[in-house]
C-alpha atoms as a PDB file:
ATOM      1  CA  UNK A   1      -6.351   1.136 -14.094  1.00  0.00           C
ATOM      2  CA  UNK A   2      -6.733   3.265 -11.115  1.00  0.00           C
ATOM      3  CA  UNK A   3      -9.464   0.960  -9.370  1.00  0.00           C
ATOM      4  CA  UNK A   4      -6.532  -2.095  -9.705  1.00  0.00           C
ATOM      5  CA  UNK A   5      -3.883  -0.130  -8.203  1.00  0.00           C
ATOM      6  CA  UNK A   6      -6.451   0.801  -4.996  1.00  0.00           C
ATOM      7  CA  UNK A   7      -7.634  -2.602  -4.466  1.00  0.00           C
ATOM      8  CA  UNK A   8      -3.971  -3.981  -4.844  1.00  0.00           C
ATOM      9  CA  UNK A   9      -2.358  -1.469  -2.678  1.00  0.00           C
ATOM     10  CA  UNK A  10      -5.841  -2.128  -0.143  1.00  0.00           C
ATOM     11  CA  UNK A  11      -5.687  -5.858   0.160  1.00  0.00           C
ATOM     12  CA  UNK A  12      -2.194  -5.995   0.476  1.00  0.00           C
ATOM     13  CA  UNK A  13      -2.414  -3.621   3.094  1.00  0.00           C
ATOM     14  CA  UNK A  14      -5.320  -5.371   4.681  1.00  0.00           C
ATOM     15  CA  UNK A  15      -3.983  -8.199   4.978  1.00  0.00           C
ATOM     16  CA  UNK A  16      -0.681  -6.935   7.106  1.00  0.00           C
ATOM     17  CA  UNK A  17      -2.944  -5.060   9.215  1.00  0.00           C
ATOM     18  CA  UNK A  18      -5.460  -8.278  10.028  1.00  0.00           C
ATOM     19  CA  UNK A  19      -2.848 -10.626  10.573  1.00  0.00           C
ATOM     20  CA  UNK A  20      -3.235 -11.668  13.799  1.00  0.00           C
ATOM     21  CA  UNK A  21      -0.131 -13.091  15.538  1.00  0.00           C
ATOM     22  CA  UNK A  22      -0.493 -12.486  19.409  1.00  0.00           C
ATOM     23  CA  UNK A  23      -2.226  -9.685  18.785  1.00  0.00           C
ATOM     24  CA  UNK A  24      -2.401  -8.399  22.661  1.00  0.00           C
ATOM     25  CA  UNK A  25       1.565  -8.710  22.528  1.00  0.00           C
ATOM     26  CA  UNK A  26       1.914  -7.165  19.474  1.00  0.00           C
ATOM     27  CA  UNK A  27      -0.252  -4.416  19.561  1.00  0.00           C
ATOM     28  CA  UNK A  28       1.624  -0.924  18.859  1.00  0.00           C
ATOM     29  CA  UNK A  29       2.479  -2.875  15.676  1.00  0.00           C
ATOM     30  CA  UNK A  30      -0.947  -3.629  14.490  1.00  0.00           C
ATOM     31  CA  UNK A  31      -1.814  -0.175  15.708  1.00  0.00           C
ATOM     32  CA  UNK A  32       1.271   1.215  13.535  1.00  0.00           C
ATOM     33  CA  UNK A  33       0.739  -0.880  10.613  1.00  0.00           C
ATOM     34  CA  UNK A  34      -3.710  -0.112  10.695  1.00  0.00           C
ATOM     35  CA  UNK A  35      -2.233   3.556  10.831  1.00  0.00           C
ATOM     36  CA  UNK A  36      -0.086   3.293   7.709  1.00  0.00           C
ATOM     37  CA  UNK A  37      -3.197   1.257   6.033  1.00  0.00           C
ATOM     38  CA  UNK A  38      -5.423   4.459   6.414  1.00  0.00           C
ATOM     39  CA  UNK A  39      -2.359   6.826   4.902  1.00  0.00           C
ATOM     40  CA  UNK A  40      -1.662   4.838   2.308  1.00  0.00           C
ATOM     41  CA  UNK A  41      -5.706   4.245   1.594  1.00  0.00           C
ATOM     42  CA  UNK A  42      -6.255   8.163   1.682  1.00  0.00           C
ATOM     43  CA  UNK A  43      -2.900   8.820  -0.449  1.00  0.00           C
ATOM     44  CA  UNK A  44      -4.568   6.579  -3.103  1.00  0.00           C
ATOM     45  CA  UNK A  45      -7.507   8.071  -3.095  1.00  0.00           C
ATOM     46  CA  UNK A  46      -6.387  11.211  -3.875  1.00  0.00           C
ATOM     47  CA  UNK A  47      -3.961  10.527  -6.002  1.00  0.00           C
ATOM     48  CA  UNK A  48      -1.303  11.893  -3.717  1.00  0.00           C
ATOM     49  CA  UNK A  49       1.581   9.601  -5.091  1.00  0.00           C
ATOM     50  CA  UNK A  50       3.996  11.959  -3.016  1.00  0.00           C
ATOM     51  CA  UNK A  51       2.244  10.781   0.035  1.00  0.00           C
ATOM     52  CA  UNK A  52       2.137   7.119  -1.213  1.00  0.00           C
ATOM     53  CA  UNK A  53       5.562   7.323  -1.608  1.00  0.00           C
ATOM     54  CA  UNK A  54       5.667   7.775   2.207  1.00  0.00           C
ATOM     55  CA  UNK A  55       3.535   4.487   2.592  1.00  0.00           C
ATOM     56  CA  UNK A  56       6.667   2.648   1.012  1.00  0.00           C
ATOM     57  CA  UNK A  57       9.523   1.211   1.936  1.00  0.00           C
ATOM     58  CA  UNK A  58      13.315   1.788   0.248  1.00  0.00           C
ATOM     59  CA  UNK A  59      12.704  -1.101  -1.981  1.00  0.00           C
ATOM     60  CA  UNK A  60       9.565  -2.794  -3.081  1.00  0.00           C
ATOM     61  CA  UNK A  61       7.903  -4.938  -5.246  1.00  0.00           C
ATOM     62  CA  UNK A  62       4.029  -4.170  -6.123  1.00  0.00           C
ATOM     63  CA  UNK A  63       2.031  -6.423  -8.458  1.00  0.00           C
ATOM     64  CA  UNK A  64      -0.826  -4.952  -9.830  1.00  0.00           C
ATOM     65  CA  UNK A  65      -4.122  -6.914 -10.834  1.00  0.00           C
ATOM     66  CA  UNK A  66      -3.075  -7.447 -13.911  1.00  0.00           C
ATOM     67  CA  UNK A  67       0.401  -8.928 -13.149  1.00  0.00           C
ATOM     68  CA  UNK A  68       2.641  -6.074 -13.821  1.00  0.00           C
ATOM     69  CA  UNK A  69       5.501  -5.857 -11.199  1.00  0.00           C
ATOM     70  CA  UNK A  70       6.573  -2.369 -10.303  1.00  0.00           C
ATOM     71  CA  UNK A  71       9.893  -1.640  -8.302  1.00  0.00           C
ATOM     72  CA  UNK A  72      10.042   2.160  -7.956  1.00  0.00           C
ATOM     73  CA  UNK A  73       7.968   5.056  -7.446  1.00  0.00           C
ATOM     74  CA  UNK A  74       8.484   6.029 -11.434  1.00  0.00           C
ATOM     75  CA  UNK A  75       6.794   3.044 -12.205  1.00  0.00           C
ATOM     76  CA  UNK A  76       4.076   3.875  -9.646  1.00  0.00           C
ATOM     77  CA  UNK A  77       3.416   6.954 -11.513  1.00  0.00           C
ATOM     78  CA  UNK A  78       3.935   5.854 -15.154  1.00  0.00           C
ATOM     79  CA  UNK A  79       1.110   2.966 -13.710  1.00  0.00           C
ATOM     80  CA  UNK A  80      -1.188   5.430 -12.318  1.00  0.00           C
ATOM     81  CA  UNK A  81      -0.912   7.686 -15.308  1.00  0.00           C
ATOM     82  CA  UNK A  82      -1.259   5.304 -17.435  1.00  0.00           C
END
């Protein structure tokens, strides 16, 4: 259960930090969002959830592998536990 919430939470965040929208114009963004890639890849590994949490915004909405949608950090944990 652990490897499907890293390679969720990876290619999700792989694919906001590859996108590639005038990427010489927008480049403190794709610097910013390649920086909160590597926290929220090192917060995973470790199992840090209190640094994921960090990684998140307010509100979300993470699907996991296997379908199941999770809206809060409780969830998260429950998930990672789990």
């Amino acid at each position: 259960m652990k490897n499907s919430i890293i390679i969720s939470c990876m290619v999700g965040l792989l694919c906001l930090a590859q996108q590639s929208v005038g990427a010489e114009e927008n480049g403190a963004e794709h610097d910013a969002l390649r920086a909160l890639r590597d926290r929220a890849e090192q917060a995973i590994n470790a199992g840090d959830m209190v640094a994921l949490r960090g990684c998140l915004a307010k509100e979300f909405t993470f699907v996991t592998s296997e379908q199941t949608v999770l809206t809060d950090m409780p969830g998260v944990e429950a998930y990672w536990d789990g």
